[in-house]
Protein backbone atom coordinates (compact mmCIF):
# COMPACT_ATOMS: atom_id res chain seq x y z
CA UNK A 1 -18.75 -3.08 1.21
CA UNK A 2 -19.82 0.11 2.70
CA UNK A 3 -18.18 3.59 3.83
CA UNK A 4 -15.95 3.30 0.54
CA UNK A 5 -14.61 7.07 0.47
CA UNK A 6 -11.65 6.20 -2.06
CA UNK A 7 -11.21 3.99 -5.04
CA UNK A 8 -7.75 3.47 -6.75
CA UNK A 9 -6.86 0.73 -9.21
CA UNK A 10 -3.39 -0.65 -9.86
CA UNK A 11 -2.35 -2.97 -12.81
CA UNK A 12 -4.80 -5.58 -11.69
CA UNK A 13 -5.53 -4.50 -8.64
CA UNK A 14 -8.10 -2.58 -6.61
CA UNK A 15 -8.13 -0.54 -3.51
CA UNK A 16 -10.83 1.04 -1.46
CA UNK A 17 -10.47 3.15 1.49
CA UNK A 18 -13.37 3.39 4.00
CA UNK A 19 -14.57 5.86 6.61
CA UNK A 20 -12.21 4.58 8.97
CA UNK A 21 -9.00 5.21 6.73
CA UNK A 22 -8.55 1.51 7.05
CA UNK A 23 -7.53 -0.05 3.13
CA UNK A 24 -8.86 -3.27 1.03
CA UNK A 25 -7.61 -4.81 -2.13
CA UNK A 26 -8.97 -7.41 -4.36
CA UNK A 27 -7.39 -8.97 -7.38
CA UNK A 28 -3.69 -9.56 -7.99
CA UNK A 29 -1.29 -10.04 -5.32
CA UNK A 30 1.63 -11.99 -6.89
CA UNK A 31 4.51 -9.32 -5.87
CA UNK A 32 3.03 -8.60 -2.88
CA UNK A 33 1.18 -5.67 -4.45
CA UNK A 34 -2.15 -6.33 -2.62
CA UNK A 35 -0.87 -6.05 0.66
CA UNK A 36 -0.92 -9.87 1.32
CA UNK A 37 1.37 -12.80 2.72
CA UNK A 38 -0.42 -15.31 0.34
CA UNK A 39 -0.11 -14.71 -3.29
CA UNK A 40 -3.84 -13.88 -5.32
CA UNK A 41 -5.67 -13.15 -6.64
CA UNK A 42 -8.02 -12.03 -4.83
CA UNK A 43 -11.70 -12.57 -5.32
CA UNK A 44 -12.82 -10.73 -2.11
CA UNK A 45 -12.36 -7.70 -0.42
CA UNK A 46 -8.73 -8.17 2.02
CA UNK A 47 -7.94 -5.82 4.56
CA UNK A 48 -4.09 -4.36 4.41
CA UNK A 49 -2.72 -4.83 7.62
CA UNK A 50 0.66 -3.42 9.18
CA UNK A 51 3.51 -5.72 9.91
CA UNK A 52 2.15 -6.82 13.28
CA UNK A 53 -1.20 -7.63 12.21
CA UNK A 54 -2.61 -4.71 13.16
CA UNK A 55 -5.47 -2.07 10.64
CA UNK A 56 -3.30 -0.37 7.85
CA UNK A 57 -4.87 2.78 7.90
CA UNK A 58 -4.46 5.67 5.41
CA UNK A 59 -5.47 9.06 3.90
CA UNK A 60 -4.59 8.53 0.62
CA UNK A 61 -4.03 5.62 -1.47
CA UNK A 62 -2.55 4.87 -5.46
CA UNK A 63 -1.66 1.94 -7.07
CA UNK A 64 0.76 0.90 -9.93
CA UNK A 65 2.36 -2.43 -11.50
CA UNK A 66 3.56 -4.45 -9.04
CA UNK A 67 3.81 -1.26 -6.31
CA UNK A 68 0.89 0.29 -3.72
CA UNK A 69 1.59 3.39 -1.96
CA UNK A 70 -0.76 5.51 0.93
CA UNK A 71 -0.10 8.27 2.68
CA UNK A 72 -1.09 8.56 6.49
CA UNK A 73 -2.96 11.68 7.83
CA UNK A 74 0.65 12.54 9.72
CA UNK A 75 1.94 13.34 6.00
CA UNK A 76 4.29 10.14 6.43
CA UNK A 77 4.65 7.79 3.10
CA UNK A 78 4.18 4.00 3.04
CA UNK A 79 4.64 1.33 0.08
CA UNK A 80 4.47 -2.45 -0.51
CA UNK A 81 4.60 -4.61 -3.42
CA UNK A 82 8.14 -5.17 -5.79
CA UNK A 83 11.02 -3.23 -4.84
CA UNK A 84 14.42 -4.69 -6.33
CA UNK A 85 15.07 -1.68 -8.01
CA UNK A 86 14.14 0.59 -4.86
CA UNK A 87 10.40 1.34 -5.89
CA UNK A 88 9.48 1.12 -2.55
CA UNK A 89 11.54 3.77 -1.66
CA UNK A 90 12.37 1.99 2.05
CA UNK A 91 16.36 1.85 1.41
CA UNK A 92 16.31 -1.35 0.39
CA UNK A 93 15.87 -4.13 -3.30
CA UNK A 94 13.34 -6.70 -1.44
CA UNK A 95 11.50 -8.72 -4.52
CA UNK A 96 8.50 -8.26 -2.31
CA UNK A 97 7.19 -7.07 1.10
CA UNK A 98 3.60 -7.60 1.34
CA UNK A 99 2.69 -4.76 4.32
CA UNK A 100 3.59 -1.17 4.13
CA UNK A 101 6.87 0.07 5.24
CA UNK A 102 7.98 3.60 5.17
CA UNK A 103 9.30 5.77 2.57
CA UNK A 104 12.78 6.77 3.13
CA UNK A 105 14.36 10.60 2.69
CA UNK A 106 17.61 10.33 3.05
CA UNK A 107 18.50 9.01 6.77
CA UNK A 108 15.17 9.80 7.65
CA UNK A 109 11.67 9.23 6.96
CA UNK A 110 9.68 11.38 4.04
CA UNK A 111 7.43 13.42 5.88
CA UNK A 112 4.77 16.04 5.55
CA UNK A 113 3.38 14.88 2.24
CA UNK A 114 0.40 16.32 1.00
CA UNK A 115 -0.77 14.24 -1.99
CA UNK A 116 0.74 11.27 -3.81
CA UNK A 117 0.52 9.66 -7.13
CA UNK A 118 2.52 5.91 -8.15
């Protein structure tokens, strides 16, 4: 893998961003913490993809447990990974989503985040 510009490592779980803000994991992925519909792990570099099927692309990246959070250059928040307790912080206690969905403020969407840390 080349054009890595970020490294961040969950509880088993690794993520790299490249050059082109777009985000891999390897490793676990049996909440849905790697970003994946099939459960891990992971031997191989996976690329996170939106809901559509689209590049996940990101800024900013951290990883935790069973959660994965990145932050989009337009300050916006996004998670994935366990959330029936609200860790996602998406409004809602889904076991598991495994593509990012935005944080919640409120009504509205967290915005204009600068840095961010699960």
């Amino acid at each position: 893998m080349t054009g890595v510009t970020s490294i961040s490592t969950g509880y088993d779980t690794t993520f790299a961003r490249l050059t082109d803000g777009t985000v891999w994991n390897w490793g676990n992925n049996y909440l849905g913490e790697g970003g994946q519909p099939t459960a891990g792990p992971f031997k191989y570099a996976t690329q996170i993809l939106n809901l559509g099927g689209s590049a996940f692309t990101a800024n900013e990246v951290s990883g935790s447990l069973y959660t994965t959070c990145a932050r989009k250059k337009d300050g916006t928040v996004w998670c994935w990974g366990l959330g029936y307790q609200g860790e996602r912080g998406d409004g809602t206690n889904t076991l598991e989503v495994d593509y990012p969905v935005q944080v919640k403020q409120g009504t509205g969407n967290l915005t204009n985040i600068v840095a961010i840390s699960v």
